[in-house]
Protein backbone atom coordinates (compact mmCIF):
# COMPACT_ATOMS: atom_id res chain seq x y z
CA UNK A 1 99.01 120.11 85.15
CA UNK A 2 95.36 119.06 84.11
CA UNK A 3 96.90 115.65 83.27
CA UNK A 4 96.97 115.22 87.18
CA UNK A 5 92.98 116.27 88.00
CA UNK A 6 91.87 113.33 85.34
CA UNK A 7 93.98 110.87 87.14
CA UNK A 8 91.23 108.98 89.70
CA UNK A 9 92.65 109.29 93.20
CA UNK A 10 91.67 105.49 93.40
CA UNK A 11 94.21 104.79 90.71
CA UNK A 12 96.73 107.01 92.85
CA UNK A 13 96.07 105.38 96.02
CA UNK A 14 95.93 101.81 94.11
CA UNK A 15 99.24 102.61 92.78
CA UNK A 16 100.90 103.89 95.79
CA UNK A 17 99.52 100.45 97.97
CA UNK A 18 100.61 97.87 95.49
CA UNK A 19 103.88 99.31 92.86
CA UNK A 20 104.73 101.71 95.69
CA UNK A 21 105.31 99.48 98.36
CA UNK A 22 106.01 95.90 96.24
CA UNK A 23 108.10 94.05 97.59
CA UNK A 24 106.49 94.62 100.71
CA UNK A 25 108.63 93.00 103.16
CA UNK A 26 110.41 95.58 103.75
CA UNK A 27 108.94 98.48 101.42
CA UNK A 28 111.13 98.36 98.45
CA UNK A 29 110.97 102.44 98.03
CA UNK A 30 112.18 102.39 101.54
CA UNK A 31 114.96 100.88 100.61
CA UNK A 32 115.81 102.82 97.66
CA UNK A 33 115.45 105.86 99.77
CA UNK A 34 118.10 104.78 102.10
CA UNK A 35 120.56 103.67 99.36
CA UNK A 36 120.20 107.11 97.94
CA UNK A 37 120.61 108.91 101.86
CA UNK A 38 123.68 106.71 101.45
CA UNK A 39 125.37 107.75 98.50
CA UNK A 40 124.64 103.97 97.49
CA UNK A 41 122.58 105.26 94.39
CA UNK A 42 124.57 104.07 91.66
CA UNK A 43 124.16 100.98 89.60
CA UNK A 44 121.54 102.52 86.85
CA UNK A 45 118.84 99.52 87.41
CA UNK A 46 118.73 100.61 91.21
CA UNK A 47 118.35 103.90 89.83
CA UNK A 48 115.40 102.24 87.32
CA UNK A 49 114.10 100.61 90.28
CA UNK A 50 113.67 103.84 92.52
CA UNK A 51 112.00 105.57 89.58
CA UNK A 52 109.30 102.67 88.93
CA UNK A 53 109.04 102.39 92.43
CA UNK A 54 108.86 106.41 93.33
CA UNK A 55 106.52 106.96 90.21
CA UNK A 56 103.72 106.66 91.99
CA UNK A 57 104.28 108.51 95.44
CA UNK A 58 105.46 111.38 93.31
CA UNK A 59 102.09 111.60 91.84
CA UNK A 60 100.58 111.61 95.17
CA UNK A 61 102.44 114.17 96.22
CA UNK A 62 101.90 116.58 92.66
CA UNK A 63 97.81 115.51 92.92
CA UNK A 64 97.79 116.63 96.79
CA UNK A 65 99.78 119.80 96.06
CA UNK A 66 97.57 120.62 93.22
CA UNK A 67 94.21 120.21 95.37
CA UNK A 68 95.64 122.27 98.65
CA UNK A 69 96.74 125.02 95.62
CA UNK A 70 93.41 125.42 93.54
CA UNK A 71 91.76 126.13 96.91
């Protein structure tokens, strides 16, 4: 898990704002989430898609975890 304290939260953020959210119009993760609430998941490049998209929030969510936890 060191791999995630040498990642710059800048980068995270960065990441989050811009391949996180692109298209932005409506928030293509959002979209991907709902297909998946759905059962709509299927076709493997929407399943591509919500991995490149997801990606980054994921790491968010590992880096936040990991600060709250080394407290």
């Amino acid at each position: 898990m060191s791999f995630l304290d040498r990642i710059p939260w800048t980068l995270v953020l960065v990441l989050c704002l811009t391949l996180g959210l692109a298209p932005f119009q409506p928030p293509h993760i959002w979209e991907k989430l709902r297909m998946l609430v759905r059962g709509e998941l299927v076709r493997p490049v929407d399943i591509f898609d919500f991995v490149l998209h997801g990606v980054p929030w994921a790491i968010l969510v590992m880096k936040g975890l990991r600060e709250l936890t080394r407290r």
